[in-house]
PDB file of N, CA and C in Angstrom:
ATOM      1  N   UNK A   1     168.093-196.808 234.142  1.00  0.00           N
ATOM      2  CA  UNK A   1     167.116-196.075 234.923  1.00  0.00           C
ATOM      3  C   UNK A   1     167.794-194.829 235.479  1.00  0.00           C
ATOM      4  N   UNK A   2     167.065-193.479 235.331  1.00  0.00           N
ATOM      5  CA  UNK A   2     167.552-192.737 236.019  1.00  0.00           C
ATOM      6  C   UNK A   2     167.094-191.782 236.911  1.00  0.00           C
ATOM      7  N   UNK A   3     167.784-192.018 237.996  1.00  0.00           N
ATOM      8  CA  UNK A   3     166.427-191.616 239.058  1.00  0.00           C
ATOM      9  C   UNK A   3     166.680-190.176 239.849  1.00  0.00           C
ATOM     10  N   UNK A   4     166.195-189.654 239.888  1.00  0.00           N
ATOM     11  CA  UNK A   4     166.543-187.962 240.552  1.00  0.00           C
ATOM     12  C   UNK A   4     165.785-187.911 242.125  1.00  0.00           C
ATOM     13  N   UNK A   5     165.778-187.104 243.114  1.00  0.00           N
ATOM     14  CA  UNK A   5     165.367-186.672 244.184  1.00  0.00           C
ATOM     15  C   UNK A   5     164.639-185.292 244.595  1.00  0.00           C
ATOM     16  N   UNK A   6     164.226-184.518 244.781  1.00  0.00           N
ATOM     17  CA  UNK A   6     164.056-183.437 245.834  1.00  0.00           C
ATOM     18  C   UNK A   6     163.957-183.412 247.043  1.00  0.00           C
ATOM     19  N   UNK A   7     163.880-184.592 247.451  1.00  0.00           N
ATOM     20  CA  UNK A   7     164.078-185.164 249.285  1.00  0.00           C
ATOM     21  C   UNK A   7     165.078-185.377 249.463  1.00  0.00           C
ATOM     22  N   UNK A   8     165.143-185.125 251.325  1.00  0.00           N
ATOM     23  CA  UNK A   8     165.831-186.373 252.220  1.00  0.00           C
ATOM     24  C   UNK A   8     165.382-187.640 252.258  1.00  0.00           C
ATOM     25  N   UNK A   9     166.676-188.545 252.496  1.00  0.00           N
ATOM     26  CA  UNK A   9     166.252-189.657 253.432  1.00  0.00           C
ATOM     27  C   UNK A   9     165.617-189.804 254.091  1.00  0.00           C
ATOM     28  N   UNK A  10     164.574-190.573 254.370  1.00  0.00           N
ATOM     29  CA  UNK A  10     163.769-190.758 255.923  1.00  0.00           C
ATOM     30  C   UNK A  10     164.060-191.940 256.684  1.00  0.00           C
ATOM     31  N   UNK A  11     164.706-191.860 258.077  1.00  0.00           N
ATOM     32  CA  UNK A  11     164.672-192.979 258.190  1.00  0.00           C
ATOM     33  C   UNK A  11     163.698-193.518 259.623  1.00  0.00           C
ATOM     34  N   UNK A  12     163.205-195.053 258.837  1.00  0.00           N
ATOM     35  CA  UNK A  12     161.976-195.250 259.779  1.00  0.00           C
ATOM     36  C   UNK A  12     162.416-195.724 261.363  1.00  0.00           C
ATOM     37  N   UNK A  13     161.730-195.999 262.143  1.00  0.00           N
ATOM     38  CA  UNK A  13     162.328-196.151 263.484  1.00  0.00           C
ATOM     39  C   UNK A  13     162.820-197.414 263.729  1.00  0.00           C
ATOM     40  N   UNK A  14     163.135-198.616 262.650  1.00  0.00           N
ATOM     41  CA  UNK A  14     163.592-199.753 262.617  1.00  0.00           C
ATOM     42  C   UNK A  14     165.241-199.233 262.133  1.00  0.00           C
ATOM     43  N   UNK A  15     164.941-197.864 261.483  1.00  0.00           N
ATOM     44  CA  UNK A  15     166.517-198.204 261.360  1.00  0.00           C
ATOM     45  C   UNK A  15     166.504-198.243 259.718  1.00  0.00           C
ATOM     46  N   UNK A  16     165.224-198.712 258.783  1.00  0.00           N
ATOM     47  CA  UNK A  16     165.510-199.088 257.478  1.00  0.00           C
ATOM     48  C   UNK A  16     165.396-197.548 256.935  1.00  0.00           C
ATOM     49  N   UNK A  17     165.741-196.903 255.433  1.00  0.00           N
ATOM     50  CA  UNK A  17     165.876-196.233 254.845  1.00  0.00           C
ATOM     51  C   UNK A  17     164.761-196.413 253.621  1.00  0.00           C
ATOM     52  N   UNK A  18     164.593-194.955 253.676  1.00  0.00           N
ATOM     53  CA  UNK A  18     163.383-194.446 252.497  1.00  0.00           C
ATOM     54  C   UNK A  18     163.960-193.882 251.378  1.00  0.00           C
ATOM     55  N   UNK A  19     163.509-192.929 250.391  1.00  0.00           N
ATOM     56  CA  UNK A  19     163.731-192.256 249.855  1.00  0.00           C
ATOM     57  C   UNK A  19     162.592-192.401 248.417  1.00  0.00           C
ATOM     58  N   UNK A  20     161.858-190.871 248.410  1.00  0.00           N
ATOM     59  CA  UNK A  20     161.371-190.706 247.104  1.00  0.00           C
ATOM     60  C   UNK A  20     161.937-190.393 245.721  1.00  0.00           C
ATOM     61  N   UNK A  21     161.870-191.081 244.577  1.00  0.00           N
ATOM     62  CA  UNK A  21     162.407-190.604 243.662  1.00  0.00           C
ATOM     63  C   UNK A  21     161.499-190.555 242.698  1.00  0.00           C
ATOM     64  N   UNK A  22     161.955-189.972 241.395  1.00  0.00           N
ATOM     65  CA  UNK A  22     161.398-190.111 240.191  1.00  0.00           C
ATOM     66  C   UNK A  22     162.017-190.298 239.214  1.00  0.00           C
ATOM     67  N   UNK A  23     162.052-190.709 237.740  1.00  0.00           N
ATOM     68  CA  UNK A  23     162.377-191.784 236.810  1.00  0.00           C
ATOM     69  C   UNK A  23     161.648-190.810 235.603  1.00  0.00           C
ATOM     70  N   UNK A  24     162.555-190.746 234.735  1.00  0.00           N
ATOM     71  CA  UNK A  24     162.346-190.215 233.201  1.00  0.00           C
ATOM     72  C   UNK A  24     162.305-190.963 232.132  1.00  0.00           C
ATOM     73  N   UNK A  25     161.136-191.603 232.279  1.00  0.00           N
ATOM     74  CA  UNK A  25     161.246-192.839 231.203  1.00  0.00           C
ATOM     75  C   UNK A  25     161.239-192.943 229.655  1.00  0.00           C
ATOM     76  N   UNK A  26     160.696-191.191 229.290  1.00  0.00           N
ATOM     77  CA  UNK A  26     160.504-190.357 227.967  1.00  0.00           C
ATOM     78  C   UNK A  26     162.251-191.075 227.675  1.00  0.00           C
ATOM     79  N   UNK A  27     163.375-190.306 228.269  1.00  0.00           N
ATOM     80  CA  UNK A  27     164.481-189.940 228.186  1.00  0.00           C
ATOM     81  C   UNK A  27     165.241-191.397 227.647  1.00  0.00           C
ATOM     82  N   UNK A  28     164.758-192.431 228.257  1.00  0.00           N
ATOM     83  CA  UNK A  28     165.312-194.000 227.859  1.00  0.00           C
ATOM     84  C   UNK A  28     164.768-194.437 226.889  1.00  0.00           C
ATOM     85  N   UNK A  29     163.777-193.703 226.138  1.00  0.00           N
ATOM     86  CA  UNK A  29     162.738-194.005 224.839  1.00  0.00           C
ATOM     87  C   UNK A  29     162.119-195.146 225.087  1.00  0.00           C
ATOM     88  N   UNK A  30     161.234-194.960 226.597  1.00  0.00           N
ATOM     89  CA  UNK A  30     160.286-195.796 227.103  1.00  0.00           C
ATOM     90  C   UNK A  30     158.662-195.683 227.016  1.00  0.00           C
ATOM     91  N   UNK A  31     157.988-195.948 227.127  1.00  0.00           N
ATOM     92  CA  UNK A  31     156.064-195.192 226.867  1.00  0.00           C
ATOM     93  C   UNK A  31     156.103-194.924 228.533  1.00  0.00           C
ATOM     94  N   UNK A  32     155.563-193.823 228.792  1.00  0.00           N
ATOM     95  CA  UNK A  32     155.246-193.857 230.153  1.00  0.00           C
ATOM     96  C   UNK A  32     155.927-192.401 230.171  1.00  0.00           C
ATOM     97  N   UNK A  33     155.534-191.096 230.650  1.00  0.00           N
ATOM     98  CA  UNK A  33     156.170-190.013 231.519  1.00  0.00           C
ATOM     99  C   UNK A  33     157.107-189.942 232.531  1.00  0.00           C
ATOM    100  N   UNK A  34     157.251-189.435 233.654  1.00  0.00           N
ATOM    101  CA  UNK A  34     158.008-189.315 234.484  1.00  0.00           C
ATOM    102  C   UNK A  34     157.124-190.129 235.607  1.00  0.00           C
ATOM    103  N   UNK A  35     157.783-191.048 236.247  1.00  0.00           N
ATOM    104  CA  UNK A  35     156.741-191.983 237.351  1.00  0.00           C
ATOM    105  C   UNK A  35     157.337-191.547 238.528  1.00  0.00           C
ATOM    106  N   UNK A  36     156.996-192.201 239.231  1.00  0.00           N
ATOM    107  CA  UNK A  36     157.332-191.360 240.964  1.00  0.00           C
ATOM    108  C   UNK A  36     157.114-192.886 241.679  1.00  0.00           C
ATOM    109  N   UNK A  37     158.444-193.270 242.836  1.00  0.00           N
ATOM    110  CA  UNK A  37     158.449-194.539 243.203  1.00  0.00           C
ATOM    111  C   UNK A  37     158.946-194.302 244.604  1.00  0.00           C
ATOM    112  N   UNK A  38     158.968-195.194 245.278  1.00  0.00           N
ATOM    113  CA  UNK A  38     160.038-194.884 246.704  1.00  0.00           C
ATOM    114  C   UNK A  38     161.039-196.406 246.334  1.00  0.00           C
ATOM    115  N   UNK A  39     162.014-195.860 247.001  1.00  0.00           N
ATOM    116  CA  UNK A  39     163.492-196.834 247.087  1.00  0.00           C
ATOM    117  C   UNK A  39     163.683-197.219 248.877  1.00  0.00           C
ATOM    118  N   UNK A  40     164.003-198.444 248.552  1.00  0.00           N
ATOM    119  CA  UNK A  40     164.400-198.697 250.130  1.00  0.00           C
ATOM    120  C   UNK A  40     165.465-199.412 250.322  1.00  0.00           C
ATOM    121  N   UNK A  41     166.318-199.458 251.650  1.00  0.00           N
ATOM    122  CA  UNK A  41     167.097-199.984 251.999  1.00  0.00           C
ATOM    123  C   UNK A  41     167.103-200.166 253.625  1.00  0.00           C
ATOM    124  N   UNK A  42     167.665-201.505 253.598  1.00  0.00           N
ATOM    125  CA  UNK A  42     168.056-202.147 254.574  1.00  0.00           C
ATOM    126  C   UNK A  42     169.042-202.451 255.510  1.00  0.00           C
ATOM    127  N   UNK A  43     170.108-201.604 254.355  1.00  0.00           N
ATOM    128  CA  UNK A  43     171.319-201.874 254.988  1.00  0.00           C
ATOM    129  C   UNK A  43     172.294-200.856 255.218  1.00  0.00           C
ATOM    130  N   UNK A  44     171.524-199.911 255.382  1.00  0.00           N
ATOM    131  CA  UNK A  44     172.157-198.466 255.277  1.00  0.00           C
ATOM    132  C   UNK A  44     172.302-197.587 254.572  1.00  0.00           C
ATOM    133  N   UNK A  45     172.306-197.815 253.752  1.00  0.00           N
ATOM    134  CA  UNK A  45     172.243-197.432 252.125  1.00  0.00           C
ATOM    135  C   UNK A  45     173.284-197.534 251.677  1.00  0.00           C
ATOM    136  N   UNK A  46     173.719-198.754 251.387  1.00  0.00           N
ATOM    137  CA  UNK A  46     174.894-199.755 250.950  1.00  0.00           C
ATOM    138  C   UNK A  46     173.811-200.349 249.403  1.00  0.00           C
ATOM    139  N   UNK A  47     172.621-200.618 249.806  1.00  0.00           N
ATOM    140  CA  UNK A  47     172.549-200.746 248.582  1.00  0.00           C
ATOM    141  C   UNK A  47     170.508-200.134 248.537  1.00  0.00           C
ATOM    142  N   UNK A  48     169.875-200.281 247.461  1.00  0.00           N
ATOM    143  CA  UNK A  48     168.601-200.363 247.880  1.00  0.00           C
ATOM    144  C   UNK A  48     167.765-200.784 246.259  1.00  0.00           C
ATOM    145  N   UNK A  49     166.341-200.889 246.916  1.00  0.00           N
ATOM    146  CA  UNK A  49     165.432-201.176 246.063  1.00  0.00           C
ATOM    147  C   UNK A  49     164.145-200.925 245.983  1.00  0.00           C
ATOM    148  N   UNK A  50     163.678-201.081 244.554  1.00  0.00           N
ATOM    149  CA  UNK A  50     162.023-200.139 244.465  1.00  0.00           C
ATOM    150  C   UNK A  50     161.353-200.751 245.724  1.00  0.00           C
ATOM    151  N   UNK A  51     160.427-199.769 246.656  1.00  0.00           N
ATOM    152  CA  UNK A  51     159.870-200.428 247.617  1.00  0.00           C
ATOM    153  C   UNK A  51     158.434-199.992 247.084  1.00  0.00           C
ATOM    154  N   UNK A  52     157.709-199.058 246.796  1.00  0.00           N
ATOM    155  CA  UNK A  52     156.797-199.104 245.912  1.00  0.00           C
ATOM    156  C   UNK A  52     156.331-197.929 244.598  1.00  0.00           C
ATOM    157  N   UNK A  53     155.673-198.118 243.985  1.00  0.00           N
ATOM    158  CA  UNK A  53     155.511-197.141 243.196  1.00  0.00           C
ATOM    159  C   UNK A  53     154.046-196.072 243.430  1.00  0.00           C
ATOM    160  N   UNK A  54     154.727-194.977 243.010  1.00  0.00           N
ATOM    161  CA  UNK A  54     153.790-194.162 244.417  1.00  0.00           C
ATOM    162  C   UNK A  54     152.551-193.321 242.724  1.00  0.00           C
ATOM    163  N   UNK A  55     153.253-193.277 241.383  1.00  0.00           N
ATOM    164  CA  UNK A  55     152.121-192.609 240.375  1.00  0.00           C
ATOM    165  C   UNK A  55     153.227-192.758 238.862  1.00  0.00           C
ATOM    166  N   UNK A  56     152.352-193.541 237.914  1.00  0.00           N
ATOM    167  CA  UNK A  56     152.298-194.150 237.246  1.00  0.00           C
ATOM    168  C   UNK A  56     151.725-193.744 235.634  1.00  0.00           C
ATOM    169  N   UNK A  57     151.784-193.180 234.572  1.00  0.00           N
ATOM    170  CA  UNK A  57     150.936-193.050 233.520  1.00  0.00           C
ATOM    171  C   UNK A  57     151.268-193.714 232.353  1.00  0.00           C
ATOM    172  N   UNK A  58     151.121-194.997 232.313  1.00  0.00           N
ATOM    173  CA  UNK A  58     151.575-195.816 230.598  1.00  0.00           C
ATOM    174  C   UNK A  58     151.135-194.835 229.691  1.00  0.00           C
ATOM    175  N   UNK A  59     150.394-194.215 229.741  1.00  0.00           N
ATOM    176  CA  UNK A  59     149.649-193.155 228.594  1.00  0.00           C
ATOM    177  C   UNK A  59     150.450-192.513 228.143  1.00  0.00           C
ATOM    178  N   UNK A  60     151.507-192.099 228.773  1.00  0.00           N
ATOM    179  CA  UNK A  60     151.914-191.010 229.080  1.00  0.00           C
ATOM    180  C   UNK A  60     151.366-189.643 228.953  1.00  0.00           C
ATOM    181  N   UNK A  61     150.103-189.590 229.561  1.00  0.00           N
ATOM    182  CA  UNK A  61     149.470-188.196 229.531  1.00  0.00           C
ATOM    183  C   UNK A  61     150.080-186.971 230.960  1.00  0.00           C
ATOM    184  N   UNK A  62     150.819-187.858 231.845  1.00  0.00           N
ATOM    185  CA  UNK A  62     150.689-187.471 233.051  1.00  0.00           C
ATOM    186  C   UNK A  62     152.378-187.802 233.528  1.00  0.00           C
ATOM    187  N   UNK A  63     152.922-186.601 234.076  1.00  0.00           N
ATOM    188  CA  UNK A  63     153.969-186.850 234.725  1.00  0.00           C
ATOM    189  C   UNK A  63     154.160-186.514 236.495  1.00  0.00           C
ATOM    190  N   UNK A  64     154.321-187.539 237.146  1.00  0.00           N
ATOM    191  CA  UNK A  64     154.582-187.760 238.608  1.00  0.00           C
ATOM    192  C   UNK A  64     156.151-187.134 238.725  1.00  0.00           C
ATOM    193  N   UNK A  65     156.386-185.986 239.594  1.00  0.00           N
ATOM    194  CA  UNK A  65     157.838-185.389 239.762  1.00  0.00           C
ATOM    195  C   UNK A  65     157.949-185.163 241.034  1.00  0.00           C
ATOM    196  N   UNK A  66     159.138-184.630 241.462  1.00  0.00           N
ATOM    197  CA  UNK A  66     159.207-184.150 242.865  1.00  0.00           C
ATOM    198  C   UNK A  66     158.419-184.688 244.181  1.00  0.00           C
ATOM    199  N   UNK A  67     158.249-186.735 244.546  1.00  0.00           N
ATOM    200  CA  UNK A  67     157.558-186.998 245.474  1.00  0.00           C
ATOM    201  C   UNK A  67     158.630-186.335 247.061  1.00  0.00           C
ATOM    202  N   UNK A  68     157.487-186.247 248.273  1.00  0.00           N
ATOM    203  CA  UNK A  68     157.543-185.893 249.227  1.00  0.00           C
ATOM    204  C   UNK A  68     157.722-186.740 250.009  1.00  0.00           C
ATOM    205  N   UNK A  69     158.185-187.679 251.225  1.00  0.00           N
ATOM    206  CA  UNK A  69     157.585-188.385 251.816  1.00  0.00           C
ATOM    207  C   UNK A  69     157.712-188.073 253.398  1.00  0.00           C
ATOM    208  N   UNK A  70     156.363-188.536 254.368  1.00  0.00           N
ATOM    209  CA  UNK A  70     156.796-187.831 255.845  1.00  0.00           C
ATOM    210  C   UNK A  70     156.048-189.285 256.475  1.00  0.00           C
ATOM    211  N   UNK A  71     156.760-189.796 257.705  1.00  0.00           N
ATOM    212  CA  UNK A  71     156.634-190.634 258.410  1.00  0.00           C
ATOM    213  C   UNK A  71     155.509-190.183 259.890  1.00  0.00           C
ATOM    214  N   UNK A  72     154.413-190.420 260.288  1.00  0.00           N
ATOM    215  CA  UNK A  72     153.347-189.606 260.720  1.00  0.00           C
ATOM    216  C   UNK A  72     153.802-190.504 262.103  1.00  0.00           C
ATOM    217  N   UNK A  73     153.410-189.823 263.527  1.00  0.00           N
ATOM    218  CA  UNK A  73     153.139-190.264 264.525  1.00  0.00           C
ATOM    219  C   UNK A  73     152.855-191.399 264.491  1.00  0.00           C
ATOM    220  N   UNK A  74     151.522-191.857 263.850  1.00  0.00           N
ATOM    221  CA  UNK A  74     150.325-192.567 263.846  1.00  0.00           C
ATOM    222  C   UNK A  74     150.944-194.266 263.282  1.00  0.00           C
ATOM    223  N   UNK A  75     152.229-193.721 262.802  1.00  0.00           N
ATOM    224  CA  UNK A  75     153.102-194.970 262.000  1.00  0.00           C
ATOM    225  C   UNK A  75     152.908-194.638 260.226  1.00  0.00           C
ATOM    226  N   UNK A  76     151.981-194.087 259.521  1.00  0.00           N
ATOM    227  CA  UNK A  76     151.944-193.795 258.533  1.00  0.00           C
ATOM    228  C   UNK A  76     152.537-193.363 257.733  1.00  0.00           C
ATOM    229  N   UNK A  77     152.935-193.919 257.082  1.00  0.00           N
ATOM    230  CA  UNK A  77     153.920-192.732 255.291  1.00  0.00           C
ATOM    231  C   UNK A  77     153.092-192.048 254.583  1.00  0.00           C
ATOM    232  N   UNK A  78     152.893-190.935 254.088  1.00  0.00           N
ATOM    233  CA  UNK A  78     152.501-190.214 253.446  1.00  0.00           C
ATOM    234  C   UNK A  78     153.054-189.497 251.865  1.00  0.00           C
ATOM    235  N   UNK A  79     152.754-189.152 251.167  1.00  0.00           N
ATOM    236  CA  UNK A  79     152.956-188.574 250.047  1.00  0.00           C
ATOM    237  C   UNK A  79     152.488-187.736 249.405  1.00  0.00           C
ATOM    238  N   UNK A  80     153.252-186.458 249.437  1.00  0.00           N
ATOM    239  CA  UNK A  80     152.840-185.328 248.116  1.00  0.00           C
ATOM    240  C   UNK A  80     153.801-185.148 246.917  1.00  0.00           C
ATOM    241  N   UNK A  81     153.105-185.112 245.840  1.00  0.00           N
ATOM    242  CA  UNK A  81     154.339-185.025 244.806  1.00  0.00           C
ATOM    243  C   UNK A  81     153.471-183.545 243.793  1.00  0.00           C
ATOM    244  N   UNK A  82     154.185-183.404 242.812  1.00  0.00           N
ATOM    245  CA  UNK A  82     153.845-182.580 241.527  1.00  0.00           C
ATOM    246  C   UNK A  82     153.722-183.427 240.698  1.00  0.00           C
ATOM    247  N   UNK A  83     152.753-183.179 239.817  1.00  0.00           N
ATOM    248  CA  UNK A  83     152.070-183.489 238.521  1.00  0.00           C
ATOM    249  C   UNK A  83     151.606-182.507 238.035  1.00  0.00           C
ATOM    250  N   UNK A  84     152.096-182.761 236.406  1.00  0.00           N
ATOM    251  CA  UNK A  84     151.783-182.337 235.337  1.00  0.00           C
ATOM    252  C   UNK A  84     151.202-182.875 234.366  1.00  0.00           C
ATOM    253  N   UNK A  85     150.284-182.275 233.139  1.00  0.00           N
ATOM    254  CA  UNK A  85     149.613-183.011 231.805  1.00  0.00           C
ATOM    255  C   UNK A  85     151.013-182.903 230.792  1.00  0.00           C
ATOM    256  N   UNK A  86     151.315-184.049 230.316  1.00  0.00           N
ATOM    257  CA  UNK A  86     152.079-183.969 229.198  1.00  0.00           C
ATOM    258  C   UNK A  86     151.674-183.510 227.972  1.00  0.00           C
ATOM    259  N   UNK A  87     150.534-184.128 227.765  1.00  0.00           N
ATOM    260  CA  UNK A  87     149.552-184.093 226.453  1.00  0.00           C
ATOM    261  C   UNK A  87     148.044-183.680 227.137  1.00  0.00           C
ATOM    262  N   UNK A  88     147.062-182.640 225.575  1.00  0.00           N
ATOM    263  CA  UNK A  88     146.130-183.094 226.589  1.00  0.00           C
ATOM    264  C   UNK A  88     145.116-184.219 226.231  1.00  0.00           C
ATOM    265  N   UNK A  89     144.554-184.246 227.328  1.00  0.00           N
ATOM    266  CA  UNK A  89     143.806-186.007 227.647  1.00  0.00           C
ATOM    267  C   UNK A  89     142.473-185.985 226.977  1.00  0.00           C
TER     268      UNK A  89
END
């Protein structure tokens, strides 16, 4: 798996660790575009793991790049990323 960034870390007010990434799955000669996931950790970032997947295309018509993520007053995570058409649909 190989996973790239355009973010910071976020870290939530417990203390645990965020981070948006994205995944080139073309590149591992996988079906699927570029997906967009968040990673988390618990322990500082000693180690971490997928916490969810934020855009997805088995088609691969569609590539998820560059996610955003911002932690809102309100308690909320949020997300903006870039997408592109690989093919068209």
């Amino acid at each position: 798996m190989s996973l790239s960034t355009t973010d910071a870390i976020l870290e939530l007010p417990n203390g645990e660790l965020l981070i948006p990434v994205y995944e080139n799955n073309v590149a591992a000669g996988e079906l699927g575009g570029h997906r967009a996931l968040v990673m988390h950790s618990s322990d500082k970032g000693q180690s971490w793991e997928p916490w969810g997947q934020i855009g997805y295309d088995p088609f691969n018509f569609l590539n998820f790049e560059e996610p955003t993520i911002a932690h809102l007053p309100s308690g909320k995570i949020v997300c903006v990323l870039r997408e592109d058409k690989r093919k068209e649909c």
